[in-house]
Protein backbone atom coordinates (compact mmCIF):
# COMPACT_ATOMS: atom_id res chain seq x y z
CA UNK A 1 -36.74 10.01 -24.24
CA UNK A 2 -33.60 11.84 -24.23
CA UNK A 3 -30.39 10.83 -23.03
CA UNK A 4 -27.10 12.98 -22.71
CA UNK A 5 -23.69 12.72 -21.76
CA UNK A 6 -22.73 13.79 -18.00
CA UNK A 7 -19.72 13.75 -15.63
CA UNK A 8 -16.06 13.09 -16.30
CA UNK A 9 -16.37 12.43 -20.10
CA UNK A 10 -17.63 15.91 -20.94
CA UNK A 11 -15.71 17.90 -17.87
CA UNK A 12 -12.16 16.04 -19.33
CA UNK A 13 -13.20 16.74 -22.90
CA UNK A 14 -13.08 20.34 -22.36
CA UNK A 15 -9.85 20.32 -20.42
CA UNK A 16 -8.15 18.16 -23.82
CA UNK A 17 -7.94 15.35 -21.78
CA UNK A 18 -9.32 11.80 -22.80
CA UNK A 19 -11.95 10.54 -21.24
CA UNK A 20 -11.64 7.37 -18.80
CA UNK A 21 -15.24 6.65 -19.39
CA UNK A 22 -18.35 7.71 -20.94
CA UNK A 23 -21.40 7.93 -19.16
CA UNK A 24 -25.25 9.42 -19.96
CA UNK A 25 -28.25 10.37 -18.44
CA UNK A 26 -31.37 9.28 -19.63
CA UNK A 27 -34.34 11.88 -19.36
CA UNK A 28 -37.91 10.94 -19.67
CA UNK A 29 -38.07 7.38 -19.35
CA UNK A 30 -39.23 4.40 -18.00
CA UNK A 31 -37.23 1.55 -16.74
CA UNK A 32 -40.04 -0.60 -19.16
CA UNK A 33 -39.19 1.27 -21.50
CA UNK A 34 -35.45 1.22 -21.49
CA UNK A 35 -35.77 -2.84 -21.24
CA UNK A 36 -37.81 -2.35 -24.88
CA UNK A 37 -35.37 -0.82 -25.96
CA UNK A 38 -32.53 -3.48 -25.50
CA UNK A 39 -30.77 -2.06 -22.41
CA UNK A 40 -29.72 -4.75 -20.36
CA UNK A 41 -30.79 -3.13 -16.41
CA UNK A 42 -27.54 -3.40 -14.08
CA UNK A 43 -28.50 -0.93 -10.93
CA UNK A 44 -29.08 -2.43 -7.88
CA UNK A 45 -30.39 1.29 -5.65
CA UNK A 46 -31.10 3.38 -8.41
CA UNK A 47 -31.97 2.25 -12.26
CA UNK A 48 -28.74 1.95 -14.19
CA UNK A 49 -28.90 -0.05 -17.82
CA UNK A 50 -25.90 -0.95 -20.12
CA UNK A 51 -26.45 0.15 -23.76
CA UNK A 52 -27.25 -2.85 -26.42
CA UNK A 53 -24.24 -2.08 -28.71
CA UNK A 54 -22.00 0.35 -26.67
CA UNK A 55 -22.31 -1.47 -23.17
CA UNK A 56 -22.00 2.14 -22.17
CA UNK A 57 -23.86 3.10 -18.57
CA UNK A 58 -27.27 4.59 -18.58
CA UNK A 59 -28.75 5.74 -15.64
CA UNK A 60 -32.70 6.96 -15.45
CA UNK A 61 -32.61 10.73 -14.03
CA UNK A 62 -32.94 10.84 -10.85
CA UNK A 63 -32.98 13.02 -7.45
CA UNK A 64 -32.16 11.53 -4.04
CA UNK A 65 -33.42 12.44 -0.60
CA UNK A 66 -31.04 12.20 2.61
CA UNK A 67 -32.93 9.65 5.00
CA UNK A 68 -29.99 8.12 7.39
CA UNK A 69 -26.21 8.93 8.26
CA UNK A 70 -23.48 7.76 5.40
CA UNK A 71 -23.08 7.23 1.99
CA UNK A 72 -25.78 4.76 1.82
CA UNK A 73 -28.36 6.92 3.64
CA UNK A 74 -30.47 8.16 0.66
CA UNK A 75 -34.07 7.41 -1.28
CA UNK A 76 -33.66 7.92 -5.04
CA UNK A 77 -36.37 9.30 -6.88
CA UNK A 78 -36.43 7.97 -10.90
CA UNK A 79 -39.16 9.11 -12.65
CA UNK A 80 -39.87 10.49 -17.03
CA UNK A 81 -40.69 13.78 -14.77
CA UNK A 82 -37.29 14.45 -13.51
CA UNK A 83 -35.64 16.77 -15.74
CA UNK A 84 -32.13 17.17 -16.59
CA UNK A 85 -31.08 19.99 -14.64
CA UNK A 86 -32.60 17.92 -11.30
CA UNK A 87 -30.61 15.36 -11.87
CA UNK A 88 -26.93 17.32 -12.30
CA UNK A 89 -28.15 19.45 -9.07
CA UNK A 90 -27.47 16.40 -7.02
CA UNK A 91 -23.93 16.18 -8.34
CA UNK A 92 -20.92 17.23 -6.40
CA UNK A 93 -18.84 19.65 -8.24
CA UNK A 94 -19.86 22.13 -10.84
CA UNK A 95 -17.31 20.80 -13.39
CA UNK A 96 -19.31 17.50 -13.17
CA UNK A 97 -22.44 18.93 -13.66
CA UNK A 98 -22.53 19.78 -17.43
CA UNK A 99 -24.27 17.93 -19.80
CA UNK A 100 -24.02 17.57 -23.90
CA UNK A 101 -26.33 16.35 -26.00
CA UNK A 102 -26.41 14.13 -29.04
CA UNK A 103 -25.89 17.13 -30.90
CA UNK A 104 -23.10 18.54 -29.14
CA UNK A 105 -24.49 21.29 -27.08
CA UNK A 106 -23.70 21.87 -23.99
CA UNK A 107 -26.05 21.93 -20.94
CA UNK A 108 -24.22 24.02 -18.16
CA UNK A 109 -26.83 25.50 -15.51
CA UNK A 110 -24.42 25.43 -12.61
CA UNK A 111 -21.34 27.22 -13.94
CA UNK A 112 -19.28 24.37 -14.61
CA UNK A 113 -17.62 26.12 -17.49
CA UNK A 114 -16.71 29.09 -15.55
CA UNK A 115 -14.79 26.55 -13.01
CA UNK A 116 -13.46 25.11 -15.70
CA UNK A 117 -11.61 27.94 -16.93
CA UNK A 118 -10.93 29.32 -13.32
CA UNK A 119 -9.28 26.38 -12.23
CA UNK A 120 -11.64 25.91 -9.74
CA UNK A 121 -13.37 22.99 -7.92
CA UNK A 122 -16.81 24.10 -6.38
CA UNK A 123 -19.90 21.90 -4.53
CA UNK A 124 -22.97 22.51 -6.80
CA UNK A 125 -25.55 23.05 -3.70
CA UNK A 126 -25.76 22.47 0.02
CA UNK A 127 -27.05 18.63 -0.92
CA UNK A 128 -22.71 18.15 -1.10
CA UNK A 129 -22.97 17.95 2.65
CA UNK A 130 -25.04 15.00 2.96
CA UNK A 131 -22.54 12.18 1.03
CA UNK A 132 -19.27 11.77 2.80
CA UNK A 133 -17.11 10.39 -0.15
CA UNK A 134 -17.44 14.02 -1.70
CA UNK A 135 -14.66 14.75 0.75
CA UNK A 136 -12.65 11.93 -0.80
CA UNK A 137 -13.67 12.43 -4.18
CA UNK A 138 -13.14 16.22 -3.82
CA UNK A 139 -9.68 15.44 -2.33
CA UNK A 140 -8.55 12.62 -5.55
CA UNK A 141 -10.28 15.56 -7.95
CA UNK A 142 -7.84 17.77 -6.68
CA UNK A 143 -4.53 15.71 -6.60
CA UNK A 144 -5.39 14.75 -9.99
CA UNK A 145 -6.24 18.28 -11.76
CA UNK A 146 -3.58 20.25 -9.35
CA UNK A 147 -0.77 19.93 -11.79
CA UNK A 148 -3.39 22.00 -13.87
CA UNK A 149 -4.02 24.79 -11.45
CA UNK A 150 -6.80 23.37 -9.61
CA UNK A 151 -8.00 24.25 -6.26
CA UNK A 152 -10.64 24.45 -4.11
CA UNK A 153 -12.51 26.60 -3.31
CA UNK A 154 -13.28 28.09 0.13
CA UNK A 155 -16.75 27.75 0.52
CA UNK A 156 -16.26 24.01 -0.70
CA UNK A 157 -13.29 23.68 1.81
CA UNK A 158 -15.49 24.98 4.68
CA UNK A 159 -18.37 22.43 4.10
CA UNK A 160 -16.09 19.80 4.07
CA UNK A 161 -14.69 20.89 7.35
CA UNK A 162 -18.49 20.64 8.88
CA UNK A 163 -19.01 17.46 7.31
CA UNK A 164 -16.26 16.47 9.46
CA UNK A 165 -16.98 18.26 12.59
CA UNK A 166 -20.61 16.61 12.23
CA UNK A 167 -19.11 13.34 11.96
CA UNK A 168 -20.34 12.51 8.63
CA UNK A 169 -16.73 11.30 7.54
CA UNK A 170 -17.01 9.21 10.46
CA UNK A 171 -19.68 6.90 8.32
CA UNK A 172 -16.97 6.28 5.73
CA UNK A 173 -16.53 2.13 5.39
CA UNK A 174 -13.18 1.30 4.31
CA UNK A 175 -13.69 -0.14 1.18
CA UNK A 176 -14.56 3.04 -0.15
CA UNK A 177 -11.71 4.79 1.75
CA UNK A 178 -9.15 2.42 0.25
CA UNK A 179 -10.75 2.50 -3.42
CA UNK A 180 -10.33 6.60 -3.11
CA UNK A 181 -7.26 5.99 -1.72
CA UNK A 182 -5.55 4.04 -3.71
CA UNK A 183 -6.62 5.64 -6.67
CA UNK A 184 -5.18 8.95 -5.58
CA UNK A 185 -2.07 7.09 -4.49
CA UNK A 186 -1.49 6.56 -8.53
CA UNK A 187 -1.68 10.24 -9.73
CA UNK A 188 1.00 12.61 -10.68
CA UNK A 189 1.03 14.17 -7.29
CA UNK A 190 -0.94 12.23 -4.65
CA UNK A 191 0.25 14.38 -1.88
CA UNK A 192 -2.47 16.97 -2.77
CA UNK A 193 -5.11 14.28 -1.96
CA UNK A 194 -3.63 14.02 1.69
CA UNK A 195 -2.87 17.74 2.56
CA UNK A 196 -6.52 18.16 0.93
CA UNK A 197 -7.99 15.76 3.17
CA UNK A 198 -5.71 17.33 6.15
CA UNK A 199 -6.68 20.80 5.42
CA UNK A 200 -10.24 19.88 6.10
CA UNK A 201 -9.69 17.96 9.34
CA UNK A 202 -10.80 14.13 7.43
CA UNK A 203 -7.26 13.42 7.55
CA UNK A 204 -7.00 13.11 11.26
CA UNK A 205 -10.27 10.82 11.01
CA UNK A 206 -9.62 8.79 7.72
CA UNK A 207 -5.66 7.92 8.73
CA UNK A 208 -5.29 9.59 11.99
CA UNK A 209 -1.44 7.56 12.39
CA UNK A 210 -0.18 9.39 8.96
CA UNK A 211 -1.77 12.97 10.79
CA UNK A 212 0.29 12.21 13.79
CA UNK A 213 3.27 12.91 11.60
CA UNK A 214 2.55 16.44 11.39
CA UNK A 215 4.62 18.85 12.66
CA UNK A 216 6.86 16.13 14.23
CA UNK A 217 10.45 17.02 13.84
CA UNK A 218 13.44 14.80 12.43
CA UNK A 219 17.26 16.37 12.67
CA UNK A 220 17.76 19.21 9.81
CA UNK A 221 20.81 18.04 9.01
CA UNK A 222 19.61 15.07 7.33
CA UNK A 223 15.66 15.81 6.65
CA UNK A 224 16.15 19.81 5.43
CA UNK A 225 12.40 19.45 5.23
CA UNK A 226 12.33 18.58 9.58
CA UNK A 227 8.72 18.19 9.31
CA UNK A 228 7.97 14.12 9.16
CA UNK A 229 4.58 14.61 7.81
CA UNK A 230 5.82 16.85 4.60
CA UNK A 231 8.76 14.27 4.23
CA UNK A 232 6.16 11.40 4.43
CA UNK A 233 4.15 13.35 1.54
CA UNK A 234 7.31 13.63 -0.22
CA UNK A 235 8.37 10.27 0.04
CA UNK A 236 4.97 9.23 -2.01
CA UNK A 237 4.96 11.88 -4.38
CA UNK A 238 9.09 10.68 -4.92
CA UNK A 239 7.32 7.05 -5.76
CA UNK A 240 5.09 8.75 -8.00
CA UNK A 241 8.11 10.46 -9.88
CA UNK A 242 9.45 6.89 -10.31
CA UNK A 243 6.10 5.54 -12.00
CA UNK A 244 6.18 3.42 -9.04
CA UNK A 245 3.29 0.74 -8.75
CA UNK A 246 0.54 1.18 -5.85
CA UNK A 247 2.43 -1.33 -3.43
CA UNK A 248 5.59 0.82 -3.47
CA UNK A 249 3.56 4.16 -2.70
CA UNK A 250 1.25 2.29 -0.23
CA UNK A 251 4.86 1.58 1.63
CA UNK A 252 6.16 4.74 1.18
CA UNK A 253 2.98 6.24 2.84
CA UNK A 254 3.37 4.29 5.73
CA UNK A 255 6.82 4.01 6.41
CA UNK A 256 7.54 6.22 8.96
CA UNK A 257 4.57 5.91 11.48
CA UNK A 258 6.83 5.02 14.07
CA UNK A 259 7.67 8.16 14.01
CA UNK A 260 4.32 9.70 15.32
CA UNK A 261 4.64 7.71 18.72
CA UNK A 262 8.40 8.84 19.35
CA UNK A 263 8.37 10.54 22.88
CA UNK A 264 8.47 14.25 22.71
CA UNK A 265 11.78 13.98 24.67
CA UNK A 266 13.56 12.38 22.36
CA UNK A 267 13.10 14.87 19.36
CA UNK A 268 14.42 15.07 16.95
CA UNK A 269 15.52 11.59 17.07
CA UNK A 270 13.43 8.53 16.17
CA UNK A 271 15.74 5.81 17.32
CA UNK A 272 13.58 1.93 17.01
CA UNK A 273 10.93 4.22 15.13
CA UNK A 274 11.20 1.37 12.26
CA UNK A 275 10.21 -1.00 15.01
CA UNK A 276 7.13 1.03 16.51
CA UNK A 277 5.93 1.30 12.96
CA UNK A 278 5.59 -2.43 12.26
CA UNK A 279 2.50 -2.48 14.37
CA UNK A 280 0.71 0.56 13.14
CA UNK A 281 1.38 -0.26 9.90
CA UNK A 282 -0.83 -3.76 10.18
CA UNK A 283 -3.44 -1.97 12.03
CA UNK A 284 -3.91 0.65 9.50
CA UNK A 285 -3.81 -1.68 6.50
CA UNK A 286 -5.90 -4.11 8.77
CA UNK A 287 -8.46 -1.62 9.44
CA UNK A 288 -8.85 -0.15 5.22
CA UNK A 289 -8.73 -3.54 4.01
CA UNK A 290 -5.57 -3.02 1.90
CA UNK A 291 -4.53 -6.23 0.20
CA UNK A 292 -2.60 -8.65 1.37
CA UNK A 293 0.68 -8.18 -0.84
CA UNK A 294 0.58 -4.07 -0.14
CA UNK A 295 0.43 -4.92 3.46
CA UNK A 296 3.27 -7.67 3.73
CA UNK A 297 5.79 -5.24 1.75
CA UNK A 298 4.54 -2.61 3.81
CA UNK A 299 5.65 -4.39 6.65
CA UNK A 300 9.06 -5.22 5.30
CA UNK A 301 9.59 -1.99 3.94
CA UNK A 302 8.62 -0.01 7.47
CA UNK A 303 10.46 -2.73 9.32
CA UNK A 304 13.97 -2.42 7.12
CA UNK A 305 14.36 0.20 5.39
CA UNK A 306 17.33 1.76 7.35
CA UNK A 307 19.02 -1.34 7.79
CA UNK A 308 18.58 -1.04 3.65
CA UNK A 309 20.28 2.58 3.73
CA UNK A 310 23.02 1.28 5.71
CA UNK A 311 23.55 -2.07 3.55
CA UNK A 312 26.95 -0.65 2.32
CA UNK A 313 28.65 -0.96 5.78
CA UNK A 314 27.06 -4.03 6.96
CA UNK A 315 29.82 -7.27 7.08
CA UNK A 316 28.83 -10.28 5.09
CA UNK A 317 26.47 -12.37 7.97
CA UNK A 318 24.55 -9.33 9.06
CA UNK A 319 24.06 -8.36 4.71
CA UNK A 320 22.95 -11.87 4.12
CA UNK A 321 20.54 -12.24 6.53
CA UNK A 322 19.43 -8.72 5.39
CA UNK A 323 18.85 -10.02 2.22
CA UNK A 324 16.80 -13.03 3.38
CA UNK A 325 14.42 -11.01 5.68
CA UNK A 326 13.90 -8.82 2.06
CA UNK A 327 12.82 -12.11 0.28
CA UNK A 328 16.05 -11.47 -2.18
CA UNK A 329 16.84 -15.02 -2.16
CA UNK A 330 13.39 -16.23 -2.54
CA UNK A 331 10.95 -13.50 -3.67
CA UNK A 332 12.81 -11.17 -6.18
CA UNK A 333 9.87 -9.43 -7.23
CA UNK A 334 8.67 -8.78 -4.07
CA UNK A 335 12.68 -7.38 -3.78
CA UNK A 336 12.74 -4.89 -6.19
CA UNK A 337 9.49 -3.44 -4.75
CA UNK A 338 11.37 -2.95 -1.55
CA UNK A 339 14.38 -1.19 -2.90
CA UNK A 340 11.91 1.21 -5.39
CA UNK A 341 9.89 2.48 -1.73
CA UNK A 342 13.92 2.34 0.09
CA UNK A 343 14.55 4.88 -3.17
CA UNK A 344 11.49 7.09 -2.43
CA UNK A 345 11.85 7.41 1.10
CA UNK A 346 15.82 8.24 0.13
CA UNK A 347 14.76 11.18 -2.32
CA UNK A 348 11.73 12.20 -0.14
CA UNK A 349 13.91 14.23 1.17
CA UNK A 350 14.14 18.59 0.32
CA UNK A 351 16.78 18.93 -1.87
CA UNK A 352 17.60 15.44 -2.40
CA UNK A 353 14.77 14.77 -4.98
CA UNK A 354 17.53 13.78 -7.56
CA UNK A 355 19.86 11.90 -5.57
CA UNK A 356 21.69 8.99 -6.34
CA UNK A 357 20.67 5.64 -4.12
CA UNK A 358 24.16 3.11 -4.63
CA UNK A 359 22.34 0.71 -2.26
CA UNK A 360 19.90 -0.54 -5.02
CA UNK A 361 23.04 -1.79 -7.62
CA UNK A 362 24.65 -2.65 -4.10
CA UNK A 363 22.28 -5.03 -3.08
CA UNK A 364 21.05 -6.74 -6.34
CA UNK A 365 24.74 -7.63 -7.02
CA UNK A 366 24.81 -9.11 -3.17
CA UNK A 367 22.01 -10.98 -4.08
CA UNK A 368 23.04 -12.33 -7.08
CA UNK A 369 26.67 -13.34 -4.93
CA UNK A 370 24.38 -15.00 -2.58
CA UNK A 371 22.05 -17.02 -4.97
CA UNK A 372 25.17 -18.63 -6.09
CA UNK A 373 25.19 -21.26 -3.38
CA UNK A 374 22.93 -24.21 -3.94
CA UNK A 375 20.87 -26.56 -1.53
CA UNK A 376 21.14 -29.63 -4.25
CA UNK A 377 24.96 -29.51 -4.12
CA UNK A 378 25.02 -29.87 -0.29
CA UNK A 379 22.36 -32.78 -0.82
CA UNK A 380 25.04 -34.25 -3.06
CA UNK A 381 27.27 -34.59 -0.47
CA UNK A 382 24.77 -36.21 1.70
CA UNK A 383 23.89 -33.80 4.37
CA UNK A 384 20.41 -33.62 5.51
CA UNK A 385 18.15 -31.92 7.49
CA UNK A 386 18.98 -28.63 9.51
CA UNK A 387 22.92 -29.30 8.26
CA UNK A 388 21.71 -28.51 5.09
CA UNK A 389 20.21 -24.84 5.59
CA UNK A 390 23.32 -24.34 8.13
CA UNK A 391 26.13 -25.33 5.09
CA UNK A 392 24.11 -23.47 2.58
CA UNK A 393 23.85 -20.32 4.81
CA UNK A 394 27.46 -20.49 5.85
CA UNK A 395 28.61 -20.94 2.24
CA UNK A 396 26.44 -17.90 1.08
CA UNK A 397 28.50 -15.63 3.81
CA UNK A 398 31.61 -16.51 2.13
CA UNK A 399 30.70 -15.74 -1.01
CA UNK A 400 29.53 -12.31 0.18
CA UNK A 401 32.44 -12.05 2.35
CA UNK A 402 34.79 -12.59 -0.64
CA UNK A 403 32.56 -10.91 -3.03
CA UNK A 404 32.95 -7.59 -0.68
CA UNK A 405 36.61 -8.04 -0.61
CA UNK A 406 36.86 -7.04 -4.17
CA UNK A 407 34.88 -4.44 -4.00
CA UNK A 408 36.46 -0.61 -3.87
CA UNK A 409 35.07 1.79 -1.57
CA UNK A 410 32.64 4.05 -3.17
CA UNK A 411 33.73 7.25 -3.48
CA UNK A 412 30.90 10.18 -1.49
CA UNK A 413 27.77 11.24 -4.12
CA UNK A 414 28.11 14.82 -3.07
CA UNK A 415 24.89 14.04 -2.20
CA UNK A 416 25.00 14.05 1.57
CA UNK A 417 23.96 11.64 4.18
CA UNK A 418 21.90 8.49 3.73
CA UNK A 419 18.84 8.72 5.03
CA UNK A 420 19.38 5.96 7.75
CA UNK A 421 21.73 7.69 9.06
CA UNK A 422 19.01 10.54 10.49
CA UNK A 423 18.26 7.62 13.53
């Protein structure tokens, strides 16, 4: 009985990065005798234990057999005679499939190493073709390791593509989508994981509304970048930039997939795209599962964001009722997640990457003015019913209304147009 450590651990180890989590491989033994041993047995398809003391994963070697379409179509074989170097041929990438012992030494009989050092992200055999979240995981693998160099390479590129034109991809459930998904959405650049996933066709399949965008046009005078799928991408990796939680770069994602519906003749503008998004939006986060608070600022965000852009040259009734639609009188968190996406569609933008955005400090003082106003003072003077919420609104206005009064007008950025002004 021999066990080693496989995967992530030892491939981030040998970039100098720390590991997320350690896992091991377990090489001739019996599930029998694992139990003896104090592992507590956690695998539900395959034989997986949790160390005694380390509650680190073990998992029995194993190979698999490809019975039935999807990621759930496979027989695993665990058995003392299934050596080390079966097991890590059933891996996905190269740089996955190196092993060290308890010693140390490293156990590297599919070139890992080498793809280490070239930068490069390579299937380990022709078995990568029969488990469809390898295009996923091959996709997050590369947003995550591009800011080192990564890419990958063509022979890995053109089995995805056939695992796509077979329809495997097409087998994908959406909780494992999303988990990918999401997960990509919090790296450094997450827009690799999308053009990765559109360079092999999977985008078109996985989020076929967000492929749409693609060589869709917006007016260069506003969008240098013209194309709405690149400014989409930019828009998330903008978020990213920011340190932005997943809920803003889920909305920033999504935002513009009105966009992809716009009739051809009315290129390069999207006028009411913000309103043919809301829709797609809630089918797409319908359809992965994405929870419920991503989804509802999603929604907002999609449905609002140019009126947000514009907030400066709204009068007082038209900004308050703004500000109630954002939740700014009621739900401030859910506020400031609003204006952070508002921000990264702003400076998803070529060239204005480092812009200023005025409307944030704009509208956080206008909700502040309009929080002033309260319902238990209109009580007090013995109003009831509808009259209340009609005083309280009405009183609200004015104190916007004055509150904007004082207020100079802002001098330009230098930064050029908001981006609400593009519709």
């Amino acid at each position: 009985m021999k066990r080693y450590l496989v995967g992530g651990a030892v491939r981030d180890r040998l970039l100098g990065l720390p590991p997320a989590e350690r896992d091991w491989v377990v090489v001739g033994a019996t599930p029998d005798e694992m139990r003896a041993a104090g592992y507590q047995p956690v695998g539900q398809d395959f034989p997986v234990f949790l160390h005694p003391e380390t509650r680190e994963e073990h998992a029995l070697a194993r190979t698999e057999r490809k019975t039935a379409p999807g990621y759930r179509g496979f027989v695993f074989h665990a058995d003392p005679d299934v050596s080390l170097e079966d097991d890590l041929r059933r891996r996905d990438l190269t740089i996955n499939a190196i092993a060290q012992d308890e010693d140390g030494k490293l156990i590297d009989p599919y070139g890992g190493c080498a793809d280490l050092d070239a930068r490069v992200l390579r299937h380990v055999s022709a078995a990568f073709v029969e488990d469809p979240v390898r295009v996923l995981r091959v996709a997050r693998l590369h947003a995550r390791f591009a800011p080192l160099g990564f890419r990958v390479a063509d022979e890995t590129l053109a089995l995805m593509r056939a695992m796509v034109d077979g329809g495997e991809v097409d087998h994908l459930v959406p909780e494992r989508v999303w988990k990918e998904m999401s997960r990509a959405l919090m790296l450094e650049r997450p827009s690799v994981f999308f053009e990765t996933l559109r360079a092999c066709g999977a985008l078109a399949r996985i989020l076929p509304e967000v492929d749409a965008l693609f060589g869709v046009p917006q007016r260069a005078d506003y969008h240098p970048e013209v194309d709405t799928g690149v400014h989409t991408l930019m828009c998330v990796d903008a978020a990213a930039r920011a340190d932005a939680p997943l809920v803003v770069r889920y909305a920033a994602l999504v935002h513009d997939l009105g966009k992809g519906v716009t009739p051809r003749d009315e290129w390069p503008s999207h006028k009411q795209h913000e309103h043919r998004g809301v829709p797609l939006v809630a089918r797409v986060s319908e359809r992965l599962r994405v929870p419920a608070l991503l989804r509802e600022v999603a929604v907002v965000h999609t449905r609002e964001h140019l009126n947000v852009h514009r907030a400066r040259e709204l009068k007082a009734s038209t900004l308050h009722d703004l500000l109630e639609r954002l939740g700014a009188l009621r739900q401030p968190d859910r506020f400031a997640l609003i204006l952070q996406a508002c921000e990264a569609d702003a400076r998803g933008r070529l060239g204005f990457e480092d812009s200023a955005y005025p409307q944030t400090d704009y509208l956080r003082a206008a909700a502040a003015i309009a929080r002033g106003p309260k319902a238990r003072d209109i009580l007090a003077l013995g109003h009831r019913g509808a009259a209340v919420g009609a005083i309280l609104r009405s009183r609200r206005i004015e104190a916007l209304r004055r509150w904007m009064a004082r207020q100079r007008p802002s001098p330009s950025s230098g930064d050029g147009p908001d981006p609400g002004a593009t519709e």
